[in-house]
N, C-alpha and C. Protein backbone atom coordinates (compact mmCIF):
# COMPACT_ATOMS: atom_id res chain seq x y z
N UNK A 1 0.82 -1.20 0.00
CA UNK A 1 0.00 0.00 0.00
C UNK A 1 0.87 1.26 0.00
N UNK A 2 1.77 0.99 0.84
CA UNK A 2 2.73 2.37 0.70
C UNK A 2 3.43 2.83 -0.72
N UNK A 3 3.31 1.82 -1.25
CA UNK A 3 4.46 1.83 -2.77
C UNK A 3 3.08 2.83 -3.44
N UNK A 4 1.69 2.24 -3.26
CA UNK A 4 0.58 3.22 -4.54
C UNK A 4 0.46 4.35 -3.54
N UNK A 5 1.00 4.50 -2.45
CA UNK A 5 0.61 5.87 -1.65
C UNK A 5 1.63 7.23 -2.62
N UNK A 6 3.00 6.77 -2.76
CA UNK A 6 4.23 7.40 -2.83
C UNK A 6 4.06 7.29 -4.56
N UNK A 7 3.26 6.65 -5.31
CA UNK A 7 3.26 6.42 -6.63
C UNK A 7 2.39 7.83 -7.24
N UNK A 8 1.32 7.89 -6.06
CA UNK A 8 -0.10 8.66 -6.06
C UNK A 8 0.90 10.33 -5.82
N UNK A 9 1.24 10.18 -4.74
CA UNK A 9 1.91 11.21 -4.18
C UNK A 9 2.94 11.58 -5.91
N UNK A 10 3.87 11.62 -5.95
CA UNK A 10 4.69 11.56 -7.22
C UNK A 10 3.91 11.96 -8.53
N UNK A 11 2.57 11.43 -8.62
CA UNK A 11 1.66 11.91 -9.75
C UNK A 11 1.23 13.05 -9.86
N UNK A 12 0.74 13.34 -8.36
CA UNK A 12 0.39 15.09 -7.74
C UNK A 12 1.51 15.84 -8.16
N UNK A 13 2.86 15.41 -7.74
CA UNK A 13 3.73 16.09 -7.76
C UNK A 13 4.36 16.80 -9.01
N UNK A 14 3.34 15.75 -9.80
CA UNK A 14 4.14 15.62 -11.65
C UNK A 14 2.88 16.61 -11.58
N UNK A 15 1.95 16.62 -11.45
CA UNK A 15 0.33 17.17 -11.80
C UNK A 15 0.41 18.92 -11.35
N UNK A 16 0.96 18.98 -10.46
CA UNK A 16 1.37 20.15 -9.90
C UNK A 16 2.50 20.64 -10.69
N UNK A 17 3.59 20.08 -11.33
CA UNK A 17 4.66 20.64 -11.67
C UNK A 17 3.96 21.30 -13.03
N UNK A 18 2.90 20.25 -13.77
CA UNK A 18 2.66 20.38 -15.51
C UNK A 18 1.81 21.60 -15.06
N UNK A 19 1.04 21.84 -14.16
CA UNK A 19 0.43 23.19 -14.30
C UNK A 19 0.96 24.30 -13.91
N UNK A 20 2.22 24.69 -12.81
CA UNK A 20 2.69 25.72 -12.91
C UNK A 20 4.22 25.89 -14.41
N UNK A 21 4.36 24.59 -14.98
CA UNK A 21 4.89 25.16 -16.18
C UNK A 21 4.09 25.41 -17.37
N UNK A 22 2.56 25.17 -17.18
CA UNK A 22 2.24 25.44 -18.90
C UNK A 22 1.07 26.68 -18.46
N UNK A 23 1.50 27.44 -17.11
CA UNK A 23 0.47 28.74 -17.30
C UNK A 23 1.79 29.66 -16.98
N UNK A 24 1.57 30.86 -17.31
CA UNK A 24 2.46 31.93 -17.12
C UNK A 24 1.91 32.52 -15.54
N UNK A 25 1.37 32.45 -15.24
CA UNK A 25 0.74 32.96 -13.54
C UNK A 25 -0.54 31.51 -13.15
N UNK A 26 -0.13 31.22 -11.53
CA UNK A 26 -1.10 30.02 -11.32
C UNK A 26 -1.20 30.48 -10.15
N UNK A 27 -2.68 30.41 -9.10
CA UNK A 27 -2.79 30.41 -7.91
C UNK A 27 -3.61 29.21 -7.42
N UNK A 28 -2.76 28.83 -6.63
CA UNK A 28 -3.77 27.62 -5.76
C UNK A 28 -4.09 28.57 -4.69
N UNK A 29 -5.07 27.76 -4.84
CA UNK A 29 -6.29 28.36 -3.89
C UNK A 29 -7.50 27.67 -3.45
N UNK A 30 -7.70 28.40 -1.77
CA UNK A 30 -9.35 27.38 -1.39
C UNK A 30 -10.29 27.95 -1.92
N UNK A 31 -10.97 27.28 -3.08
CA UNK A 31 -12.27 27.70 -3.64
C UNK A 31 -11.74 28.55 -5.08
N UNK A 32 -12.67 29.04 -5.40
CA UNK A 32 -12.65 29.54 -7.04
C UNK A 32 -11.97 31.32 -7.33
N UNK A 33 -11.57 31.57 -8.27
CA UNK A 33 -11.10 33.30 -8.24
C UNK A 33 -12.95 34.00 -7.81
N UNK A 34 -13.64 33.14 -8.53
CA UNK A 34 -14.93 34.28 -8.45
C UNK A 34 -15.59 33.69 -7.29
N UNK A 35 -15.32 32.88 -6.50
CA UNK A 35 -15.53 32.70 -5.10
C UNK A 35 -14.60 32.05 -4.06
N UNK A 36 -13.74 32.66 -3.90
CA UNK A 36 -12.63 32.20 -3.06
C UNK A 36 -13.02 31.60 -1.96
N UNK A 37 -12.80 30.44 -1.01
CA UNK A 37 -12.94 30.16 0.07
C UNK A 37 -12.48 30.15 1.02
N UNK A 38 -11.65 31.12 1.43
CA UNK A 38 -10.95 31.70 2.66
C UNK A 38 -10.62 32.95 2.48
N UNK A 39 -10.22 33.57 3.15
CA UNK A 39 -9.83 35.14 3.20
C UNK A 39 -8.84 34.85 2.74
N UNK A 40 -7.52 34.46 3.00
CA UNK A 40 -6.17 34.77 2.41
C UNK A 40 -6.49 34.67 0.93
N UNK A 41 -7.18 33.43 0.38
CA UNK A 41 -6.94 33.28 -0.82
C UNK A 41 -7.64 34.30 -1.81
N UNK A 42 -8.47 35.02 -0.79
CA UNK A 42 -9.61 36.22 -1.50
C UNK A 42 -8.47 37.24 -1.42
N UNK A 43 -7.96 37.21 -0.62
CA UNK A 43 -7.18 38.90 -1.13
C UNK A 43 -6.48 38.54 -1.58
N UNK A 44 -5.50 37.69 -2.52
CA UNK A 44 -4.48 37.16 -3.19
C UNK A 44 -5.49 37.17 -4.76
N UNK A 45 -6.18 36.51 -4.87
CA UNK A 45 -7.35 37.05 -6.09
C UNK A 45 -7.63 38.35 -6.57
N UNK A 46 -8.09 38.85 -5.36
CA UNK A 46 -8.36 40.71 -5.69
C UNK A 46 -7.48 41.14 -6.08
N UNK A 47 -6.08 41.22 -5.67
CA UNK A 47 -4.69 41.94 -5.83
C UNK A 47 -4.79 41.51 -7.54
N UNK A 48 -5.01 40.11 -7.76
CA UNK A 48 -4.94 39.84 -9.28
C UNK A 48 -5.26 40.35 -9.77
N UNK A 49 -6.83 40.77 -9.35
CA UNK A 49 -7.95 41.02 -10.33
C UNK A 49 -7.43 42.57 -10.68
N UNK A 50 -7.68 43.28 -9.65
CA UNK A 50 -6.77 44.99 -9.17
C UNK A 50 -6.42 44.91 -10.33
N UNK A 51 -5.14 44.19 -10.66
CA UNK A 51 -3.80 44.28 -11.38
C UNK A 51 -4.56 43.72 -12.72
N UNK A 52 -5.28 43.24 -12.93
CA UNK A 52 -5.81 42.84 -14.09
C UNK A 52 -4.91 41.75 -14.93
N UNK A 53 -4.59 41.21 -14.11
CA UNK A 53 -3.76 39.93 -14.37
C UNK A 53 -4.43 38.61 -15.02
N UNK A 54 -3.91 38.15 -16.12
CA UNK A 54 -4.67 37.02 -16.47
C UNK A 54 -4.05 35.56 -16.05
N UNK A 55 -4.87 34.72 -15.13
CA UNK A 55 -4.42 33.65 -14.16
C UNK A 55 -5.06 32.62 -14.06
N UNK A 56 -4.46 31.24 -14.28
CA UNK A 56 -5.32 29.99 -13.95
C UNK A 56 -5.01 29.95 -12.37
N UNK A 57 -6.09 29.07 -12.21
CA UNK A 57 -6.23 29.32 -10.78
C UNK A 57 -6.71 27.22 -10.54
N UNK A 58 -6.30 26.90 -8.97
CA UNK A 58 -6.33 25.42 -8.87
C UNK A 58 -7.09 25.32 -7.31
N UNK A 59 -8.02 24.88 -7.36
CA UNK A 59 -9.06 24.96 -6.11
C UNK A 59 -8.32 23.80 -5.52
N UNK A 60 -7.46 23.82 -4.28
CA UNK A 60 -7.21 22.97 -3.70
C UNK A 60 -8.15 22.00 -2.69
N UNK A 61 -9.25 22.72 -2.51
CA UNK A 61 -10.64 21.84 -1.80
C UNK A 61 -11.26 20.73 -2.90
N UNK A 62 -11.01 20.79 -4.27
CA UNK A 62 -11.45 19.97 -5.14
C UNK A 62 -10.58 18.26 -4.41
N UNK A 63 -9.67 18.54 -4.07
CA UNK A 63 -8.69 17.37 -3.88
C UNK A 63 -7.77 17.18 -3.50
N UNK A 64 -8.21 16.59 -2.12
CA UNK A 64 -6.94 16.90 -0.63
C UNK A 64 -5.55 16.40 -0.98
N UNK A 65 -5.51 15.69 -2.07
CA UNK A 65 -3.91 15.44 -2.43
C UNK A 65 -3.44 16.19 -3.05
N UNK A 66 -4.05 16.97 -3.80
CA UNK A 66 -3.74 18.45 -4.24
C UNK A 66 -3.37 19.46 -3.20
N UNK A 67 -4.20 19.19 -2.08
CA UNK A 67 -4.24 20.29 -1.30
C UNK A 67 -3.01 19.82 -0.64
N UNK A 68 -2.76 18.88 0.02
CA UNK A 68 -1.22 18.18 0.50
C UNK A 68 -0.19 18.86 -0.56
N UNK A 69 -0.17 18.23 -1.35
CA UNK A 69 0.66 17.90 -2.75
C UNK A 69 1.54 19.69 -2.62
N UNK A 70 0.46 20.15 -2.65
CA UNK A 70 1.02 21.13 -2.95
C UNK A 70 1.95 22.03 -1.83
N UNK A 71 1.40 21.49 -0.47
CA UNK A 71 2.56 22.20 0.48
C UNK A 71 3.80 21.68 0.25
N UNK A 72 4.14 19.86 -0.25
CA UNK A 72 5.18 19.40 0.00
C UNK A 72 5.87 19.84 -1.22
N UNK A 73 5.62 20.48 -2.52
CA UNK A 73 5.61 20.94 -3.76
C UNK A 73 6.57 22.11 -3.63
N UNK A 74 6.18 23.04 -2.98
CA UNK A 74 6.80 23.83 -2.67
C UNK A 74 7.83 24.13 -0.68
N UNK A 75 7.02 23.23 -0.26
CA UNK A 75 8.24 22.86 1.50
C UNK A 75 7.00 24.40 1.85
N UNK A 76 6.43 24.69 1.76
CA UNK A 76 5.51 25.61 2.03
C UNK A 76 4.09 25.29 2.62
N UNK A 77 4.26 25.71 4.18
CA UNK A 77 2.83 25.13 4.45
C UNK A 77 1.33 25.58 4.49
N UNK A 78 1.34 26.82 3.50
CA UNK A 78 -0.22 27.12 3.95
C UNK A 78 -0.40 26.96 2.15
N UNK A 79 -1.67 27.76 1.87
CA UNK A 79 -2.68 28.25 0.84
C UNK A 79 -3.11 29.16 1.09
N UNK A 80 -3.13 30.18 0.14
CA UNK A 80 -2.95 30.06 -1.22
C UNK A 80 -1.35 30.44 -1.50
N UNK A 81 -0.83 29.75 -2.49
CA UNK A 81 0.55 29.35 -3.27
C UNK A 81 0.47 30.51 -4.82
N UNK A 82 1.12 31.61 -4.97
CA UNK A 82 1.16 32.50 -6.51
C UNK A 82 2.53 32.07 -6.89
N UNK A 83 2.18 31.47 -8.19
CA UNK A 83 3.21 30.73 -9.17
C UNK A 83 3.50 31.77 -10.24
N UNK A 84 4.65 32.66 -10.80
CA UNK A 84 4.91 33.62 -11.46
C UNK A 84 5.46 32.58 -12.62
N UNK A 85 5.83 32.33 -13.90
CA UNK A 85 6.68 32.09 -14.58
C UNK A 85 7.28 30.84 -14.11
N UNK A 86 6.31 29.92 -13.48
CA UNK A 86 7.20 28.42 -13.14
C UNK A 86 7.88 29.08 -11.98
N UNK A 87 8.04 30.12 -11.17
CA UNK A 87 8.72 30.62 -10.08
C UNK A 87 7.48 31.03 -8.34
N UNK A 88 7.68 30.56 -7.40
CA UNK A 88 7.03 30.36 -6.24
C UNK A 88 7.32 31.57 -5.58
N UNK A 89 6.30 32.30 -5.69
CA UNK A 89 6.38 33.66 -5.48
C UNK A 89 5.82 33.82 -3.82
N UNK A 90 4.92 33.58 -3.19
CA UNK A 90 4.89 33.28 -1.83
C UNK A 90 3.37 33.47 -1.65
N UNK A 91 3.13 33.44 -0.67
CA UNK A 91 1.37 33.59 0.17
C UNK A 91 0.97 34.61 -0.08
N UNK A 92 -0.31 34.63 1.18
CA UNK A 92 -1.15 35.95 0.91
C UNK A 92 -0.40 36.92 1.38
N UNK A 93 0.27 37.14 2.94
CA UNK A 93 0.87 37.68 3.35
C UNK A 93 2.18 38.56 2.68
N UNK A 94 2.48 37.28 2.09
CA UNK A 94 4.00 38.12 0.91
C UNK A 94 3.52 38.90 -0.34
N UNK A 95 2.79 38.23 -0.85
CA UNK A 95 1.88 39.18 -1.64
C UNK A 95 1.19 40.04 -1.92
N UNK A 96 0.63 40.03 -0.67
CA UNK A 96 0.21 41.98 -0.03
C UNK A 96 1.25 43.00 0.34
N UNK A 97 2.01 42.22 1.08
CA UNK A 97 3.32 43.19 0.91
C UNK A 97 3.74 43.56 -0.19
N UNK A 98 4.40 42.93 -0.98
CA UNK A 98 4.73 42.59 -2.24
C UNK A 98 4.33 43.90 -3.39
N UNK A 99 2.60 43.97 -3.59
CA UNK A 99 1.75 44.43 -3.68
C UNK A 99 1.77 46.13 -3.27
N UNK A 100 1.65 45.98 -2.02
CA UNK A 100 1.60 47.61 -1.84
C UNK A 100 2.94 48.05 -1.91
N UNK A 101 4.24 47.43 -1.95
CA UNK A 101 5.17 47.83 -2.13
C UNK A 101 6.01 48.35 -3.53
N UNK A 102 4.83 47.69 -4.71
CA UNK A 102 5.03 47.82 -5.71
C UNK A 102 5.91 46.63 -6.19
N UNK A 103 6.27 45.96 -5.25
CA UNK A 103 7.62 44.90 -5.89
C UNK A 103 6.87 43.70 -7.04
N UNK A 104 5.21 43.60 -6.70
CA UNK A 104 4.60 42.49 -7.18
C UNK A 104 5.00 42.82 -8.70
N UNK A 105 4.32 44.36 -8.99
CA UNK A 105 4.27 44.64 -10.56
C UNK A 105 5.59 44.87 -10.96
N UNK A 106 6.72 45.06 -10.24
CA UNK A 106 7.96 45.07 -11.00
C UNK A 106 8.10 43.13 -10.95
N UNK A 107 7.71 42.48 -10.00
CA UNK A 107 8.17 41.46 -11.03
C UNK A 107 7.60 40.81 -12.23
N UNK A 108 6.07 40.77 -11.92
CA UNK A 108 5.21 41.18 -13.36
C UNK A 108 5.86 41.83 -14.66
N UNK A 109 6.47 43.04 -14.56
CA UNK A 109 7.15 43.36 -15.69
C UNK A 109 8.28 42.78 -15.50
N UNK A 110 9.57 42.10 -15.19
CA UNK A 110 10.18 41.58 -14.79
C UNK A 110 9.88 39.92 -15.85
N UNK A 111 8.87 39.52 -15.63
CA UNK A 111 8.71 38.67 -16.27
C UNK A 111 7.75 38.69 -17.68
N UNK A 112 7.52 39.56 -17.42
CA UNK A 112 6.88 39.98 -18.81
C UNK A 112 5.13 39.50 -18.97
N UNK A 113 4.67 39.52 -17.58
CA UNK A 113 3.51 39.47 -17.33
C UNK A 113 2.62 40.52 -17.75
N UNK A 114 1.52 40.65 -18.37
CA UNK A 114 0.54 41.79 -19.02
C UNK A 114 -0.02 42.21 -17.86
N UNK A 115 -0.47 43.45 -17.55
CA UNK A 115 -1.49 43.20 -16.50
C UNK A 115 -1.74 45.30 -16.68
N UNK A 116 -2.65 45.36 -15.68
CA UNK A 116 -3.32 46.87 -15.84
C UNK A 116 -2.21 47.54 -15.08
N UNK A 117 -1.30 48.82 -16.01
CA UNK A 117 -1.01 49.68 -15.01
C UNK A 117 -1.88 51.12 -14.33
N UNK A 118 -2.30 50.21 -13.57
CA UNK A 118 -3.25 51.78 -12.57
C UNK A 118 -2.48 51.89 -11.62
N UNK A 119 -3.22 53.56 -11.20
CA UNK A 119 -1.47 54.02 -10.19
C UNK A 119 -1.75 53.31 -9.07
N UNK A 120 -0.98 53.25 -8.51
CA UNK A 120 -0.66 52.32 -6.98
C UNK A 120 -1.64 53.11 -6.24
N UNK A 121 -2.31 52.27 -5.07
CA UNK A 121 -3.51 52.81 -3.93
C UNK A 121 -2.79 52.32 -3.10
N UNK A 122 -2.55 53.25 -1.78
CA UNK A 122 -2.37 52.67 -0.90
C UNK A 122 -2.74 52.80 0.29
């Protein structure tokens, strides 16, 4: 049983890798962009939306090995996870910082991410 546990596990891991390399921006997240299911992952959405960022997004409540998968994916233990360019950009917390600091949209341009420049609110 342990061998299809670690087989299962490894698939997530592959499943998780193929979607933060074939989107240019990915957020896991509890629940949907147009209904987030937790606060962190709602203001990590908004900041998107703000920014007018175009983003696949991965409901980790759909599937708790997803939702696992993905802390051990990145050695990171909460949700929601913002994936820049195949690069693990950090939580809600870093991202609001991030965000009002302006550092989010320099790495956005940085990577050559599209997104709305409206002037910074803070």
């Amino acid at each position: 049983m342990n061998e299809q546990v670690n087989e299962n596990a490894q698939a997530i891991q592959d499943w998780i890798g193929k979607q933060v390399a074939a989107h240019d921006v990915v957020l896991f997240m509890k629940g949907t962009a147009q209904f987030p299911q937790c606060g962190f992952s709602s203001q990590v959405a908004q900041i998107l939306g703000y920014l007018g960022v175009d983003y696949e997004y991965v409901n980790v409540l759909d599937d708790m090995g997803v939702r696992e998968g993905i802390k051990a994916f990145t050695n990171w233990p909460t949700v929601p996870q913002l994936y820049v360019k195949g690069e693990f950009v950090g939580g809600c917390d870093i991202i609001r910082e991030m965000f009002q600091a302006g550092e989010l949209q320099d790495l956005l341009n940085e990577k050559g991410i599209s997104y709305d420049q409206k002037p910074q609110v803070v």
